[in-house]
Protein backbone atom coordinates (compact mmCIF):
# COMPACT_ATOMS: atom_id res chain seq x y z
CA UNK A 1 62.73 -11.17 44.57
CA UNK A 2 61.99 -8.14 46.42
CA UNK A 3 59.44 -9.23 49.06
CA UNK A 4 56.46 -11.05 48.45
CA UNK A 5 54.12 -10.28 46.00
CA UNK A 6 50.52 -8.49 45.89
CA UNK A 7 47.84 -10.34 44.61
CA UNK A 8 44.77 -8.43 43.67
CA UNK A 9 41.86 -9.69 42.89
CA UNK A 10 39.00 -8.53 41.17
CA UNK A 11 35.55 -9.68 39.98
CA UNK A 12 35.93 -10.02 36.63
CA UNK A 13 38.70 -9.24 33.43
CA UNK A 14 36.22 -5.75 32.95
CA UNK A 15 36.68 -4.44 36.36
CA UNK A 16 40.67 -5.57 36.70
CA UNK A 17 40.90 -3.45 33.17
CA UNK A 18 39.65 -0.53 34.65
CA UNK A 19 40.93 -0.68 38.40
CA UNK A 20 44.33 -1.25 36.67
CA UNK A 21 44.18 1.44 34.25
CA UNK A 22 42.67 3.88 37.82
CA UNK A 23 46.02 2.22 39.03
CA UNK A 24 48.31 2.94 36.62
CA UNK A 25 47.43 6.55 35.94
CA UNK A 26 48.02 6.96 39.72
CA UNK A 27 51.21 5.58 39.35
CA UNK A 28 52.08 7.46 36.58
CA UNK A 29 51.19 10.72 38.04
CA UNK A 30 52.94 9.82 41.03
CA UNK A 31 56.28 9.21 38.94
CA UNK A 32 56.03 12.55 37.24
CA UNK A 33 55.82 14.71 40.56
CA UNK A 34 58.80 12.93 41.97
CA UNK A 35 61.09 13.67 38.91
CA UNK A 36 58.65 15.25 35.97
CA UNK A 37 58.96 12.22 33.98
CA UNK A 38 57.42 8.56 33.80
CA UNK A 39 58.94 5.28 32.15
CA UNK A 40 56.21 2.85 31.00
CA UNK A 41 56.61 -0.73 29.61
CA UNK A 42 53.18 -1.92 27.80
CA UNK A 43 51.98 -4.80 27.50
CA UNK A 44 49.55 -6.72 24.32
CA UNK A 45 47.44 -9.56 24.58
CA UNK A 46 43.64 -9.52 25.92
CA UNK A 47 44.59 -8.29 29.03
CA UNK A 48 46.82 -5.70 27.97
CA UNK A 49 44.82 -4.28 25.46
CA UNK A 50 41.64 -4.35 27.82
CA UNK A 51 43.38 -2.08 30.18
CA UNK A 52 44.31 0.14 27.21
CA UNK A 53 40.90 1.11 26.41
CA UNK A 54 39.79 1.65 29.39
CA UNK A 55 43.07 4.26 30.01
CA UNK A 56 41.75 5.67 26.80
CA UNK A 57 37.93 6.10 28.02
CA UNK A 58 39.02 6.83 31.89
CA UNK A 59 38.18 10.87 32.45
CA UNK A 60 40.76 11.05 34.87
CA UNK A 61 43.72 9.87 32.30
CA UNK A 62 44.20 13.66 31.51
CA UNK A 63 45.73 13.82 35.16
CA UNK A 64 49.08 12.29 33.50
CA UNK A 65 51.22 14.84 31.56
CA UNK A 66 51.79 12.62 28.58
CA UNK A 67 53.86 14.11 26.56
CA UNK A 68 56.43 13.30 29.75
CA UNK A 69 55.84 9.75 29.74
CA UNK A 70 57.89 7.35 27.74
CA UNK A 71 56.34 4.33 26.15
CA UNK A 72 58.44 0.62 25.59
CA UNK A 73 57.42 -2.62 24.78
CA UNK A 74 57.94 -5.87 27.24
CA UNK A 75 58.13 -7.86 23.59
CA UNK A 76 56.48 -7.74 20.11
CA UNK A 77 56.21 -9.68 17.02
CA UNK A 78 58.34 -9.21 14.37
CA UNK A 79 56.34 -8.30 11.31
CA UNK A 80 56.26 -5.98 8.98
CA UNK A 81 55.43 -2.41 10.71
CA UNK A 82 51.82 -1.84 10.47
CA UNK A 83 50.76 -5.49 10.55
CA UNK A 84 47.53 -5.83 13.20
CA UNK A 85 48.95 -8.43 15.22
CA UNK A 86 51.74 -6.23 16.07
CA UNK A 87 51.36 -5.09 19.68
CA UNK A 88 52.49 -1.40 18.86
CA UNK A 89 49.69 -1.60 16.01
CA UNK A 90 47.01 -2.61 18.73
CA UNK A 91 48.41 0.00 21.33
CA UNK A 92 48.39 3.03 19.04
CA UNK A 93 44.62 1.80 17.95
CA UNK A 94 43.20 1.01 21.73
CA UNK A 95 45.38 4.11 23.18
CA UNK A 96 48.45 5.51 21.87
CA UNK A 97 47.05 7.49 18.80
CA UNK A 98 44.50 9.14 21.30
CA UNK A 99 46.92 10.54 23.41
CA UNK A 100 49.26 13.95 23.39
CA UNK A 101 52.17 11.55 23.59
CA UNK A 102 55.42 13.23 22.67
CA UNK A 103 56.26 10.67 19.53
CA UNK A 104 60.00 10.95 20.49
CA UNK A 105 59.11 9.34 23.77
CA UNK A 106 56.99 6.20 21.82
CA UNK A 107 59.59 3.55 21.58
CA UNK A 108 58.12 0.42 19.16
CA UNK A 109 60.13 -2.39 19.07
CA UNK A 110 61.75 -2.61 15.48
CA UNK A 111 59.66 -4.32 12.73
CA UNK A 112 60.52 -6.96 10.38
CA UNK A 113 60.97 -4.66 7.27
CA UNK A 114 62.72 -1.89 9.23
CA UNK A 115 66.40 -0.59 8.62
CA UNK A 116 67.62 -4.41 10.04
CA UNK A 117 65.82 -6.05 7.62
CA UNK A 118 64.53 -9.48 8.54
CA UNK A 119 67.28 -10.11 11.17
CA UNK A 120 65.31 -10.38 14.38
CA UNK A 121 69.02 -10.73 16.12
CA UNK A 122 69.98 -7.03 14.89
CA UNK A 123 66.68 -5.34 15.89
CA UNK A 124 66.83 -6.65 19.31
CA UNK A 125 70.19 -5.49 19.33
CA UNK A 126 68.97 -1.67 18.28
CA UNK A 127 66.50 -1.71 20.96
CA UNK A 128 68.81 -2.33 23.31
CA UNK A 129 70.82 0.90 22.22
CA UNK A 130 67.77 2.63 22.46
CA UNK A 131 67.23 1.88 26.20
CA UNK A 132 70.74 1.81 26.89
CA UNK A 133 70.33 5.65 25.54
CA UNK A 134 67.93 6.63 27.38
CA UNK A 135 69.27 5.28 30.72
CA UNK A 136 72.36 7.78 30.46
CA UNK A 137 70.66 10.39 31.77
CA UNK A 138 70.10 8.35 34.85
CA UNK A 139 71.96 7.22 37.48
CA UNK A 140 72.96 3.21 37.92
CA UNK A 141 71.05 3.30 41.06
CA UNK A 142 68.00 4.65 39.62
CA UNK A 143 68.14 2.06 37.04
CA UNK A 144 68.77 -0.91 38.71
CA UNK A 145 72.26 -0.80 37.94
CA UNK A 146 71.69 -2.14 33.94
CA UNK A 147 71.35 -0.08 30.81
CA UNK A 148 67.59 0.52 30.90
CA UNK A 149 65.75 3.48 32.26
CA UNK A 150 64.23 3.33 35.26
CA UNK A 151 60.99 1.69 34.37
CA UNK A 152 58.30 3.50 36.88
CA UNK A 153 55.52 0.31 35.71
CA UNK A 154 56.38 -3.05 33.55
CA UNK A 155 53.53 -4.72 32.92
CA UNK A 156 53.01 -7.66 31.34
CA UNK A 157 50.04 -10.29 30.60
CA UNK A 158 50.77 -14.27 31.56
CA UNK A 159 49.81 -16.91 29.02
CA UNK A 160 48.23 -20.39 30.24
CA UNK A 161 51.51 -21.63 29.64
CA UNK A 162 53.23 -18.96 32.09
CA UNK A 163 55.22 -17.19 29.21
CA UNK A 164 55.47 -13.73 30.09
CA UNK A 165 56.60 -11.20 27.77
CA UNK A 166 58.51 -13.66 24.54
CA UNK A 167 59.84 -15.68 27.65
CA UNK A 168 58.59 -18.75 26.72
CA UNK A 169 59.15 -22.17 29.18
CA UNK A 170 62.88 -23.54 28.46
CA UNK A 171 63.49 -21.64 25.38
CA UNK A 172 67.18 -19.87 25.04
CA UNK A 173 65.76 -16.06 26.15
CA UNK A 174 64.61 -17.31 29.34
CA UNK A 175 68.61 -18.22 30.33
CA UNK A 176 70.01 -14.94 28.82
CA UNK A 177 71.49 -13.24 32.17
CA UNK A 178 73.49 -10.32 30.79
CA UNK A 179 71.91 -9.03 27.28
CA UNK A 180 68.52 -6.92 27.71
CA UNK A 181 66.69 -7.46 24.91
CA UNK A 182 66.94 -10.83 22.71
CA UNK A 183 65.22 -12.21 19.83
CA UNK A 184 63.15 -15.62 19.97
CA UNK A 185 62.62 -18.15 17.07
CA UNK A 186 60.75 -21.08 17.20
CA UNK A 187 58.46 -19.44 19.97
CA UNK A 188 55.31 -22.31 20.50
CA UNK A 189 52.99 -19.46 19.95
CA UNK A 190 52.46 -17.76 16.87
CA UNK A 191 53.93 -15.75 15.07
CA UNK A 192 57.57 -17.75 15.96
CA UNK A 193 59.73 -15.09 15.58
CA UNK A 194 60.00 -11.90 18.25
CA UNK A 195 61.64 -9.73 19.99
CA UNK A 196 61.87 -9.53 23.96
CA UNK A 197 62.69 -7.81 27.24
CA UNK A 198 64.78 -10.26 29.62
CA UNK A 199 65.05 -11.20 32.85
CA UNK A 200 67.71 -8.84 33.91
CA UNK A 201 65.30 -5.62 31.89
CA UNK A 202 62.33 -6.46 33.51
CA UNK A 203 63.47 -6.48 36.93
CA UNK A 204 64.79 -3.57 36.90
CA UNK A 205 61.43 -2.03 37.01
CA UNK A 206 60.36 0.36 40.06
CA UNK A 207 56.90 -2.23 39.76
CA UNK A 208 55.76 -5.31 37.87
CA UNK A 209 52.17 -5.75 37.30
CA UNK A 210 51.17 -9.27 35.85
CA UNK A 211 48.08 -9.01 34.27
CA UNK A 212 45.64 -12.39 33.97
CA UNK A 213 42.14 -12.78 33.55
CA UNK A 214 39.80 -15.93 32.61
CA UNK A 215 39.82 -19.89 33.88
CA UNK A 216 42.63 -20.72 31.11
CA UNK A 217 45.07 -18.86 33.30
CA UNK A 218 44.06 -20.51 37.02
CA UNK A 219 46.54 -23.05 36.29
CA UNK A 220 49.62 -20.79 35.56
CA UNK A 221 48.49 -18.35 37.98
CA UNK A 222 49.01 -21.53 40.83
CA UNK A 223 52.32 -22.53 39.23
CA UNK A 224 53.88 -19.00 39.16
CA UNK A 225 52.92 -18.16 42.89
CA UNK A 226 53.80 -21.52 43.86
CA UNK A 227 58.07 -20.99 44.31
CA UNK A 228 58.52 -22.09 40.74
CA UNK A 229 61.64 -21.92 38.77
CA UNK A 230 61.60 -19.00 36.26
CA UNK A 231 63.68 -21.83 33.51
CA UNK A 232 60.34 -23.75 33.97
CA UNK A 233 57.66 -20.59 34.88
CA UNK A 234 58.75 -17.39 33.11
CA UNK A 235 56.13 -15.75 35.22
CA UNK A 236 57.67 -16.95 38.40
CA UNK A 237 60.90 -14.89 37.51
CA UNK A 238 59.06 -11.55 36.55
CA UNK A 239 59.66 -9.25 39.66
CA UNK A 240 60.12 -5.45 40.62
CA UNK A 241 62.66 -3.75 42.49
CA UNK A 242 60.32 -2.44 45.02
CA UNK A 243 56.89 -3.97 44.25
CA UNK A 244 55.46 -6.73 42.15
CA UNK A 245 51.69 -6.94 41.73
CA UNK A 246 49.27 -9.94 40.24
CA UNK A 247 46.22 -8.32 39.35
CA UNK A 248 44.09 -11.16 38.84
CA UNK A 249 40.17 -11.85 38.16
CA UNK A 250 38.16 -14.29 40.13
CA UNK A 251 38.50 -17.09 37.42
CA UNK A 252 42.42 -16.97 37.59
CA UNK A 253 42.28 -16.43 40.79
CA UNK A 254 40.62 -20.06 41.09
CA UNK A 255 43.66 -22.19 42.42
CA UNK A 256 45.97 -19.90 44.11
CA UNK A 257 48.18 -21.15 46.95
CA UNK A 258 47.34 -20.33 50.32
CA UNK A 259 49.26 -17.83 52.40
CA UNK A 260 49.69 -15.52 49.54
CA UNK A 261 49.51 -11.42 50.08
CA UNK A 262 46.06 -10.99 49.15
CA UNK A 263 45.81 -6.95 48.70
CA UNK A 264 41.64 -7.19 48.30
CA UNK A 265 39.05 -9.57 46.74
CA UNK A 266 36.27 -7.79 45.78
């Protein structure tokens, strides 16, 4: 890991939404005056989609130049394209659809009746050729040295049982050290098949933002900030090159470790 990590603490899940989505358009606008484009990895989940509306609702989100920013997904659920539990179907309701987004730079994860068919193994597969295509026009070391673009933000919400992503405690993805995107059966939380960013993806990322609000995440919160092993704590293993960032609310916030990097509290 690059350093220690930020932890940021707000007073509730409605103010981290909206300080993160302030935060991220920053960020974003920050990316595209460096090089005139931005790389963003979304995430789904309560969190994830909080911070989405309030992107959508924020008057300063027409700072970004979207139709320069390119959209991925940290994982999704492999269903049908369309179906509502689909994280790309959430983000194009919450945010995507109100956007000027250039629709060649919106890249879903494949569904489950898309040109693979229902082989969860093949669509991970073609998203990796997709980001392996659009990391050509980079340079290894703006990429982190692996065939992904150079994500500017990765965010990604953390379940109570510290999954981030489809990285799920002990399961087969979590040990994948070489391939960046895998598919996951027999995940514990439903639906059981999906498709995910790894390890080596993810931290390639400029920044990693974990996202958790609410006293059902105080407990994986503790355990990820604690020195865990990311076999046993896929949040513990979800890093940036240069930063990584908890943004937290007071309930998750509840049990953290002393001598952590505490940015602000709020």
């Amino acid at each position: 890991m690059t350093g220690t990590p930020g932890v940021l603490i707000h007073a509730d899940g409605t103010l981290l939404a909206r300080a993160a989505a302030a935060r991220l358009i920053t960020r974003l606008v920050d990316a595209q005056a460096a090089r005139g484009i931005a790389h963003v990895v979304l995430t789904g989940g309560r969190n994830g989609n909080a911070l989405m509306r309030e992107l959508a609702e924020s008057p300063a989100r027409d700072a970004v130049d979207w139709a320069h920013v390119h959209v991925w997904w940290g994982d999704e659920r492999f269903l049908p394209a369309g179906d509502p539990e689909r994280n790309e179907t959430q983000a194009r309701a919450e945010l995507l659809d109100k956007l000027p987004l250039n629709p060649a730079y919106v890249h879903p994860m494949p569904a489950s009746d898309g040109p693979d068919g229902n082989d969860p193994e093949a669509a991970a597969a073609r998203y990796a050729e997709e980001l392996a295509a659009a990391a050509k026009v980079e340079t290894a070391g703006e990429r982190g040295g692996v065939d992904v673009p150079s994500f500017d933000v990765a965010m990604f919400g953390v379940g109570p049982d510290t999954h981030v992503a489809s990285l799920f405690p002990e399961l087969p993805a979590v040990h994948e050290t070489e391939r960046t995107v895998v598919a996951v059966r027999g995940a514990p939380k439903p639906p059981p098949t999906r498709i995910t960013l790894t390890f080596p993806a993810i931290r390639t990322a400029k920044d990693v933002w974990l996202l958790a609000a609410g006293e059902d995440k105080a407990a994986a919160v503790r355990i990820a900030l604690a020195g865990s092993g990311d076999k046993q704590v896929p949040a513990a293993g979800a890093y940036g090159r240069r930063n990584t960032l908890w943004l937290l609310d007071r309930s998750a916030a509840a049990e953290l470790p002393p001598g952590l990097n505490r940015i602000a509290s709020p």
